[in-house]
Protein backbone atom coordinates (compact mmCIF):
# COMPACT_ATOMS: atom_id res chain seq x y z
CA UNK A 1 -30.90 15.54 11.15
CA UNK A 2 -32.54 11.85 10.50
CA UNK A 3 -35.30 11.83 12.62
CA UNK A 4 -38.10 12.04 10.72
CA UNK A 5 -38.05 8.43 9.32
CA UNK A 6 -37.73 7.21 12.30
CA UNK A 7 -40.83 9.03 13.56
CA UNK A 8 -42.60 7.78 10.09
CA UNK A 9 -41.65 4.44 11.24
CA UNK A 10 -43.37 4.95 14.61
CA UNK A 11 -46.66 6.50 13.00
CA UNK A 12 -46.53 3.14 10.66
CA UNK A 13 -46.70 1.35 13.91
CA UNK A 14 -49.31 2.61 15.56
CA UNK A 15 -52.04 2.60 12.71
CA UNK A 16 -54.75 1.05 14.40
CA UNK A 17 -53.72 0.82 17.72
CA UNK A 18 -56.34 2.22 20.41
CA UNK A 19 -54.10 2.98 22.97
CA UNK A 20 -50.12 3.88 23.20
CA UNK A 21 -47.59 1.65 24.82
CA UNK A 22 -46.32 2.93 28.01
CA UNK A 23 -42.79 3.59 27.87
CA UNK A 24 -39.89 1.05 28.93
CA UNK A 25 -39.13 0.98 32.21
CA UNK A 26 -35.59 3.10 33.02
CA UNK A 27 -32.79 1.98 34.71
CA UNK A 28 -30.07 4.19 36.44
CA UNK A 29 -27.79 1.60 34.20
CA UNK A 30 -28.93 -0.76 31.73
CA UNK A 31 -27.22 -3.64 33.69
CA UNK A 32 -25.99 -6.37 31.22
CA UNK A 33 -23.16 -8.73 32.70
CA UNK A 34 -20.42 -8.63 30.57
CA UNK A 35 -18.22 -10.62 33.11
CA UNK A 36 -19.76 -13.76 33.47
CA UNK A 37 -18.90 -17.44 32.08
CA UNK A 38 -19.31 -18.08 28.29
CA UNK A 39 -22.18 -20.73 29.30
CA UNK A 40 -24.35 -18.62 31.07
CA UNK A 41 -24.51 -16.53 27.89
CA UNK A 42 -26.95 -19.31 26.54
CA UNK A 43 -29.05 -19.61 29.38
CA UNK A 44 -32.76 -18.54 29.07
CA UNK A 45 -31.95 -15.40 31.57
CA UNK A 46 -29.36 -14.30 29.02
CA UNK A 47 -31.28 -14.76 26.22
CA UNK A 48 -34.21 -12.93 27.62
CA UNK A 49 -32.23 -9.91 28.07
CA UNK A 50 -30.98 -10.59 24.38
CA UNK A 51 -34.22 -10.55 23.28
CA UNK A 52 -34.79 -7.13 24.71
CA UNK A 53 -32.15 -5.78 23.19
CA UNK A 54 -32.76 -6.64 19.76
CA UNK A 55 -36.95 -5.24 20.05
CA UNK A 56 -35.22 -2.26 21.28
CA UNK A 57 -33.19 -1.27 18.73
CA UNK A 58 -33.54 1.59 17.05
CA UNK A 59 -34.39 2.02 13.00
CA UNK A 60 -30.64 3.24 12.94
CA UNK A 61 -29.34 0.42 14.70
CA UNK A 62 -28.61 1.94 18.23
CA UNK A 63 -30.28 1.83 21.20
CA UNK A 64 -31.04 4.53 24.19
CA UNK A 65 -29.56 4.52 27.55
CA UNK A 66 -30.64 3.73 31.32
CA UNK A 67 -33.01 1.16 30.31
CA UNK A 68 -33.97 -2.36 32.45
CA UNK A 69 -32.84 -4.70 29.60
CA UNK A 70 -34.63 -7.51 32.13
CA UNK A 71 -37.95 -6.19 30.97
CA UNK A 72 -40.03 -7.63 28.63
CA UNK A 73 -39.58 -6.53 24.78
CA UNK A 74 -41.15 -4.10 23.01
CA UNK A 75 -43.91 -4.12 21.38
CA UNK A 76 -45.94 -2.14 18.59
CA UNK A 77 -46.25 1.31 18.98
CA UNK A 78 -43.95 1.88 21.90
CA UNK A 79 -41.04 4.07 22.04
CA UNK A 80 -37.87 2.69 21.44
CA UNK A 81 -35.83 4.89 23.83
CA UNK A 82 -36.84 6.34 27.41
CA UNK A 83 -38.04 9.93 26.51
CA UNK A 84 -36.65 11.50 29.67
CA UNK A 85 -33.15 10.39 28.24
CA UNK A 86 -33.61 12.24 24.99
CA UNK A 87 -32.80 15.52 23.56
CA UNK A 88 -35.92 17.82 24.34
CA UNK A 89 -35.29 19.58 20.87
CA UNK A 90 -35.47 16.04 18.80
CA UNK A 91 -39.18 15.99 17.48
CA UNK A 92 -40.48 13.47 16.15
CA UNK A 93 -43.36 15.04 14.02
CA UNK A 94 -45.88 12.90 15.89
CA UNK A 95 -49.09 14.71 16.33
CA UNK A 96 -49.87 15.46 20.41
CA UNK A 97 -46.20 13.21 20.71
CA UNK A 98 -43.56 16.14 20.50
CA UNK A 99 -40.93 14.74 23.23
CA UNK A 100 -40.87 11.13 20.59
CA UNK A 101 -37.69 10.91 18.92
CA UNK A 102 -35.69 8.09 17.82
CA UNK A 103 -31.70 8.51 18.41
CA UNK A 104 -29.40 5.80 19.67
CA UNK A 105 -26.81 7.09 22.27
CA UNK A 106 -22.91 6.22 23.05
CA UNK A 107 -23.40 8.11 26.29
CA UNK A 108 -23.58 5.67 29.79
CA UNK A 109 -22.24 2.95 27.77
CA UNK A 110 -25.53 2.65 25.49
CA UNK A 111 -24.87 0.54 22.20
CA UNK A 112 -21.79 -0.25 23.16
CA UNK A 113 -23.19 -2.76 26.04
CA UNK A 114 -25.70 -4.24 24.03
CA UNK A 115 -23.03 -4.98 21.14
CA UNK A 116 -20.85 -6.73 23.56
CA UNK A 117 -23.78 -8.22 25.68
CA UNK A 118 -25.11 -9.61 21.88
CA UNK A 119 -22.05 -10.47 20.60
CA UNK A 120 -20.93 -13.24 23.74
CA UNK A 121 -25.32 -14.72 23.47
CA UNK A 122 -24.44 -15.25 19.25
CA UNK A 123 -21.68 -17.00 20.22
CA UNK A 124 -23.55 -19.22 23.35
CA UNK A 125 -25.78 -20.01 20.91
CA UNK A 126 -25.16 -21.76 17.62
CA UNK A 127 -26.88 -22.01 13.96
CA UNK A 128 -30.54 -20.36 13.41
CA UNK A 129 -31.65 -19.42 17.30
CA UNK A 130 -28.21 -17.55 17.04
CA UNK A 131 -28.87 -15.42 14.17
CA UNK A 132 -31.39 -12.86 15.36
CA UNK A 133 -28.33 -12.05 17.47
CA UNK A 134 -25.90 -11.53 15.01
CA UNK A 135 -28.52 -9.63 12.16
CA UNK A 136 -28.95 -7.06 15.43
CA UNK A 137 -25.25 -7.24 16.25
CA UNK A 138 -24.19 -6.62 12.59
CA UNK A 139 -26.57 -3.55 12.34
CA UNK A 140 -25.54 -1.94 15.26
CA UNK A 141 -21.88 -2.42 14.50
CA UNK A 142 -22.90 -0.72 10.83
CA UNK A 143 -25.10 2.07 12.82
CA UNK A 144 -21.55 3.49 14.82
CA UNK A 145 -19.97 3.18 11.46
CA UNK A 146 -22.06 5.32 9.89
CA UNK A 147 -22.55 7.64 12.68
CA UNK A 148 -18.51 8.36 12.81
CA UNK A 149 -18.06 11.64 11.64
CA UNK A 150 -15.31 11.92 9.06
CA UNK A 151 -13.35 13.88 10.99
CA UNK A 152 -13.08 10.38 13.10
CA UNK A 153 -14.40 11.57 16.13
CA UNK A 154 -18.65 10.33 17.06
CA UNK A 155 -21.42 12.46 18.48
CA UNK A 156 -22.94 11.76 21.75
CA UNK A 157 -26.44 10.53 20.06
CA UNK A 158 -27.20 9.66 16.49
CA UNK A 159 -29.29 10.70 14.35
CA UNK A 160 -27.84 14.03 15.31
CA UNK A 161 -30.10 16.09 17.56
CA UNK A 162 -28.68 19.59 17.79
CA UNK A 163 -26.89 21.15 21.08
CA UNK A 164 -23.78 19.34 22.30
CA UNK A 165 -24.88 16.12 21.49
CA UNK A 166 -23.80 16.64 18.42
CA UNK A 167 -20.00 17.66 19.49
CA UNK A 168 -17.22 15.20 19.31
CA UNK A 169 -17.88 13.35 22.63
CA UNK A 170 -15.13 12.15 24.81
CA UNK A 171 -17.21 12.46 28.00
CA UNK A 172 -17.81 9.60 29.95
CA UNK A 173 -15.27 7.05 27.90
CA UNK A 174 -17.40 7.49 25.00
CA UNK A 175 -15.25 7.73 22.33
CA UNK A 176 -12.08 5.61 23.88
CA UNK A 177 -14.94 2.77 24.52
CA UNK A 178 -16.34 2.63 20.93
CA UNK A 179 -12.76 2.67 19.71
CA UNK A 180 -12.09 -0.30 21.37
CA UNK A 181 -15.26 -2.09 20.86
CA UNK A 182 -14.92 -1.51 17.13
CA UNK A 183 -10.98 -2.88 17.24
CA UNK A 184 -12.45 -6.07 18.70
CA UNK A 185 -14.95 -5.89 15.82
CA UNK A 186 -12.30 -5.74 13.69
CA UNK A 187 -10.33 -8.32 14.79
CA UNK A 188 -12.68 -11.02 14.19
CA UNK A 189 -11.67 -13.18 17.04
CA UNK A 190 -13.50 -14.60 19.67
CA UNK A 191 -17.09 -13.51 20.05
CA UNK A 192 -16.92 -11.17 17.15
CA UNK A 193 -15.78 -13.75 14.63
CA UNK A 194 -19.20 -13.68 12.87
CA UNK A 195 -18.49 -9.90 12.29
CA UNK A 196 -18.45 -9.60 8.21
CA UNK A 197 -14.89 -9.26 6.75
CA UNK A 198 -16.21 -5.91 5.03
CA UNK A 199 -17.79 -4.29 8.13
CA UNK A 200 -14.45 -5.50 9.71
CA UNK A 201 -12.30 -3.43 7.36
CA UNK A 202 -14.43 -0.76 8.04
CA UNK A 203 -14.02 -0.94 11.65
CA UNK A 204 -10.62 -1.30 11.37
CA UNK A 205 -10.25 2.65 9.26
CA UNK A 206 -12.66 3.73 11.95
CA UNK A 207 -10.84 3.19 14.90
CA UNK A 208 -7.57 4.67 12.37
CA UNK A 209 -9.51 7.59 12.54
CA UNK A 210 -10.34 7.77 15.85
CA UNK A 211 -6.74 8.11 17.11
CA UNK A 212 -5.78 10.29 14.34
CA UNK A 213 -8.31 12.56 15.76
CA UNK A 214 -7.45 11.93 19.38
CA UNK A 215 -3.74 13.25 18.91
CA UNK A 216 -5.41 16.19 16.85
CA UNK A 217 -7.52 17.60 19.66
CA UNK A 218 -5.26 17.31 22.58
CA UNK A 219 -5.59 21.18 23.31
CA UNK A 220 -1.94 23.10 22.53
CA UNK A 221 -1.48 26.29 25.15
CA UNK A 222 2.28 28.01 24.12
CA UNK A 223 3.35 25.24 22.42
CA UNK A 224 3.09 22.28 24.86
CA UNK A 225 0.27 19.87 24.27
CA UNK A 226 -2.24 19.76 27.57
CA UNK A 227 -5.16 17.56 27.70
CA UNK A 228 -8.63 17.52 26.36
CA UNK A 229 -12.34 18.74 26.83
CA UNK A 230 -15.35 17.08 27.80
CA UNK A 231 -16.28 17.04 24.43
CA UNK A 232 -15.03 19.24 21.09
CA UNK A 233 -16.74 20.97 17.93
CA UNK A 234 -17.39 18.58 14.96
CA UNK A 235 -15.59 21.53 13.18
CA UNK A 236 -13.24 23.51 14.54
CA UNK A 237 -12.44 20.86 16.98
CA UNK A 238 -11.84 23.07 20.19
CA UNK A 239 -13.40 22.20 23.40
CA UNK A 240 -16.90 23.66 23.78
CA UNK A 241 -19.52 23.83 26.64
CA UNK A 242 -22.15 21.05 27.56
CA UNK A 243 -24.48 21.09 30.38
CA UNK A 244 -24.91 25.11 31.84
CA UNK A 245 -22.70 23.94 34.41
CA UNK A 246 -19.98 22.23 32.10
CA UNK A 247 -17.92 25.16 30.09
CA UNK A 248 -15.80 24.68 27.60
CA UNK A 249 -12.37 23.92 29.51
CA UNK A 250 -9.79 20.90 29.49
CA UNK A 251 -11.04 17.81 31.98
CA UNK A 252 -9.21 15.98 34.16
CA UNK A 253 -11.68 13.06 33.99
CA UNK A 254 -11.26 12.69 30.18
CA UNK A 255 -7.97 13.55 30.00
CA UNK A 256 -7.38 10.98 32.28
CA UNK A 257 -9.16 8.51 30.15
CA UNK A 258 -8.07 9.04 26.69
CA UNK A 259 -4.25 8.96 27.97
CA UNK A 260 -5.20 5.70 29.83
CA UNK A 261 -7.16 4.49 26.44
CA UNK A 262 -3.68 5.50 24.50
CA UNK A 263 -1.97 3.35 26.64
CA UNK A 264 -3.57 0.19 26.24
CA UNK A 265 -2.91 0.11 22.22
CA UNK A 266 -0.50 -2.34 21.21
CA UNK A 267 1.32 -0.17 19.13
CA UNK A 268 1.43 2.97 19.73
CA UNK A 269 2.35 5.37 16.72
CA UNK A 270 5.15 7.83 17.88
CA UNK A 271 2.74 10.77 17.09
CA UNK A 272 1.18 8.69 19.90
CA UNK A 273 3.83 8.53 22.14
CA UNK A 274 4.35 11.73 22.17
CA UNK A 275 0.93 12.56 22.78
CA UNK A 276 0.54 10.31 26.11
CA UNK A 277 4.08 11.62 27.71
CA UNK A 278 2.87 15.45 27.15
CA UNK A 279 -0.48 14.73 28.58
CA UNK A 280 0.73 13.34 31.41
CA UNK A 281 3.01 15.78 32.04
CA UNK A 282 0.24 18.41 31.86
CA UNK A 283 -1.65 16.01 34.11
CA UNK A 284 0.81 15.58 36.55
CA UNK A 285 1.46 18.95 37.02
CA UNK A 286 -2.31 19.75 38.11
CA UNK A 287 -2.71 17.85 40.48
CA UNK A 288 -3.57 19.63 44.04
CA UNK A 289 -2.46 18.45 47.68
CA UNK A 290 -3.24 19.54 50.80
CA UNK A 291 -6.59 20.29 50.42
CA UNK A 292 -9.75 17.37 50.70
CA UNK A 293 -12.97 17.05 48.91
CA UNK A 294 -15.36 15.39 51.31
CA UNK A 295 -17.02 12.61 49.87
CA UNK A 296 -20.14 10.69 51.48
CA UNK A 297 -23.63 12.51 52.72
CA UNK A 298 -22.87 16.27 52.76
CA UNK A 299 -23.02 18.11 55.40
CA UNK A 300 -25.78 20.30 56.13
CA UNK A 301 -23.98 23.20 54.61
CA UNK A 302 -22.89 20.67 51.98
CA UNK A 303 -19.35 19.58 50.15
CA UNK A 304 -16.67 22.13 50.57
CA UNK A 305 -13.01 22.10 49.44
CA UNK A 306 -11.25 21.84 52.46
CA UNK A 307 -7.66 22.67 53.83
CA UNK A 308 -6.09 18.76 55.01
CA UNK A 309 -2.45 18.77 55.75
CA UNK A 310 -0.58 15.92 53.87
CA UNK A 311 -4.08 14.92 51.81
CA UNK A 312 -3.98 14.91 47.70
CA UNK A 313 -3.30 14.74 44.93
CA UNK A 314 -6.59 15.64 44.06
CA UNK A 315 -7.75 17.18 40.46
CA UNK A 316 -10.44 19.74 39.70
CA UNK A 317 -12.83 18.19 36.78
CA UNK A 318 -12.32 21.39 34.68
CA UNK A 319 -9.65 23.44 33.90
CA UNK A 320 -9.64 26.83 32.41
CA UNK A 321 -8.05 27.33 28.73
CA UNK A 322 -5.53 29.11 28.88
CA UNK A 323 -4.83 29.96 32.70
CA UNK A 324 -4.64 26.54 33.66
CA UNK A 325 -6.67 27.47 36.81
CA UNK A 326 -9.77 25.04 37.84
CA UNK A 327 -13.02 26.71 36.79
CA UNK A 328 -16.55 25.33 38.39
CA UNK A 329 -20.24 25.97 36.51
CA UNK A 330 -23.53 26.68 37.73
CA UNK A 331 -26.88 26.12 36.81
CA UNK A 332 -27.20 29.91 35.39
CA UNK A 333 -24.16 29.38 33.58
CA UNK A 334 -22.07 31.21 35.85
CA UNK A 335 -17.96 30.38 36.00
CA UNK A 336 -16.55 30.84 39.07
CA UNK A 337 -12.80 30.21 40.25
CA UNK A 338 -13.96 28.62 43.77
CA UNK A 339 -15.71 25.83 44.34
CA UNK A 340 -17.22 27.01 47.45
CA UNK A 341 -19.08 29.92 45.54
CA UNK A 342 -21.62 28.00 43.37
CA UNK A 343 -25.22 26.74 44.45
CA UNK A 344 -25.50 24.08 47.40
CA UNK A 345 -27.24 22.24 44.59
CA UNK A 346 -24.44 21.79 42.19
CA UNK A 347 -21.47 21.94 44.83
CA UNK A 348 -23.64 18.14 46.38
CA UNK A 349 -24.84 17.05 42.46
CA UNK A 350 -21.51 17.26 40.32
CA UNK A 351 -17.94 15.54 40.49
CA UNK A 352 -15.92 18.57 40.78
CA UNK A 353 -12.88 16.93 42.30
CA UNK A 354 -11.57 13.36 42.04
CA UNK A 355 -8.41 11.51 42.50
CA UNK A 356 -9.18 9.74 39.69
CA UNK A 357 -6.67 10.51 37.15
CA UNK A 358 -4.12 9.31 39.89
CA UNK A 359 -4.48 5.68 38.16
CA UNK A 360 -3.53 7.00 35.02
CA UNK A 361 -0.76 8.54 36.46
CA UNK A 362 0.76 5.39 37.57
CA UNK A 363 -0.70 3.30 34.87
CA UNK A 364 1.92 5.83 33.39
CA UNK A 365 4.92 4.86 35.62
CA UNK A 366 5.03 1.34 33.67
CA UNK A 367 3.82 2.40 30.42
CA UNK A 368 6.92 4.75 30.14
CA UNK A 369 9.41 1.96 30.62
CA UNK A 370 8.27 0.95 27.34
CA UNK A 371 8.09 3.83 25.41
CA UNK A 372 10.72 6.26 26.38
CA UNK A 373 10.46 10.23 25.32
CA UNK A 374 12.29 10.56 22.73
């Protein structure tokens, strides 16, 4: 673990100051347009959130997640991340400050925004204003770099933490999104043409590994590749348990994703190719008609899998290794084989079913055209 210099850092900091900083106000997302013309990236609203970003970011180079980037920036002493967000079991060392840490996150699209959101505000603004921008931009691109483990896969937060932050994260889009952030690194074009033609190169092996490990973890059950977990150990690589309520199992939702990721490359390898045609087929096959997930306010007696004539396809989030059969958590890290039978609590609080993965099913339909079986 790396924490500790980042807490010396923060003790540095507040030498001399008679009271703490409160903490940066959170967000439910840390809203930065990514979507809007390349002027407005130069406007003083833009910048503004720029400026937040970059006082934010952590001594590794990352930032935290669910934070109003609209606020003002940080200043001395203050935490760089919202604690609530944070691993409890990161310490900083702090005396009377236990919950303090100091770990940039790839989970809700944290550091992977602000890269983006920093990269189009360098490029709205030329010469010396712009650099702050890119310095910030340059260090966060060399922070995922160095928190890729060499297996090619990244953990949820970095410095590591402990618990399954520290597994190979696919939750979310995590991985698939800092693959593809890094390619456009890489690439040089556009906004990331200030990116240095070294970290480039880097970027470029990075995202090499990255699929490499992809194709290795799609989960094999009697020979025919399936789909993936939530997230996977650094070492062994199998799919291993999150949240009490998330076992280890293959996911619909990120199975979903990384196929759809696979099919946006270029140029797909044929170790690839094969992948994406065997994990849709494993897809495809569980999906589950008939039946209806109610979404909206629950009912009093809250969300129930339901018998519907003609609904579907639906998919369970989690899938049990090797039965194939969905599998739901609870809060006491129960596994149970029905929906209905967990807490009110988690049946309202969790995605258990989605038709999600349908996209990627049809996303498949032209794909294959392409890239026949072979």
């Amino acid at each position: 673990r790396a924490v500790q210099p980042h807490a010396d850092a923060a003790v540095a900091e507040r030498q001399g100051l008679a009271t703490i900083p409160d903490s940066p106000p959170q967000a439910r997302r840390a809203v930065m347009s990514l979507d809007r013309d390349a002027a407005w990236y130069g406007s003083a609203d833009a910048r503004r959130i720029a400026d937040n970003i970059v006082s934010f970011q952590t001594p590794a180079g990352g930032w935290g997640k669910n934070q109003d980037r609209t606020g003002p920036p940080r200043v001395r002493g203050q935490h760089f991340a919202i604690i609530e967000n944070l691993p409890r079991n990161a310490r900083s060392g702090i005396p009377g400050d236990d919950d303090w840490a100091y770990v940039g996150t790839i989970d809700n699209d944290a550091t992977i925004s602000e890269l983006r959101f920093l990269a189009r505000v360098q490029q709205a603004v030329a010469g010396a204003d712009g650099d702050p921008y890119r310095a910030a931009a340059v260090k966060g691109l060399r922070y995922l770099l160095e928190a890729q483990y060499p297996n090619g896969g990244w953990p949820q937060v970095y410095p590591l933490a402990g618990g399954y932050h520290d597994a190979v994260t696919f939750n979310d889009d995590a991985l698939a999104n800092v693959a593809e952030l890094l390619s456009a690194a890489a690439a040089r074009q556009a906004e990331f043409s200030f990116v240095p033609p070294a970290v480039a190169s880097n970027a470029r092996n990075a995202v090499e590994r990255a699929l490499d490990l992809v194709v290795r973890t799609q989960v094999i059950v009697s020979g025919k590749r399936t789909g993936w977990g939530q997230q996977h150990d650094p070492l062994t690589l199998v799919p291993v348990a999150a949240r009490n309520y998330e076992p280890a199992a293959l996911s619909s939702h990120e199975s979903a994703a990384l196929l759809a990721f696979l099919m946006r490359l270029p140029a797909p390898s044929p170790a690839i190719v094969r992948a994406v045609h065997d994990g849709v087929a494993w897809l495809a096959a569980r999906g589950l008609r008939d039946v209806e997930w109610p979404q909206g306010r629950p009912a009093a007696e809250g969300r129930r899998l339901v018998p519907k004539t003609g609904a579907g396809p639906i998919w369970a989030r989690f899938y049990d290794i090797p039965a194939m059969r969905p599998i739901f958590g609870d809060r006491d890290q129960t596994i149970h084989d029905d929906v209905n039978e967990i807490s009110l609590e988690r049946r309202n609080g969790y995605s258990w079913y989605s038709a999600g993965p349908g996209s990627t099913i049809r996303q498949y339909e032209e794909w294959t055209a392409k890239h026949p079986a072979f």
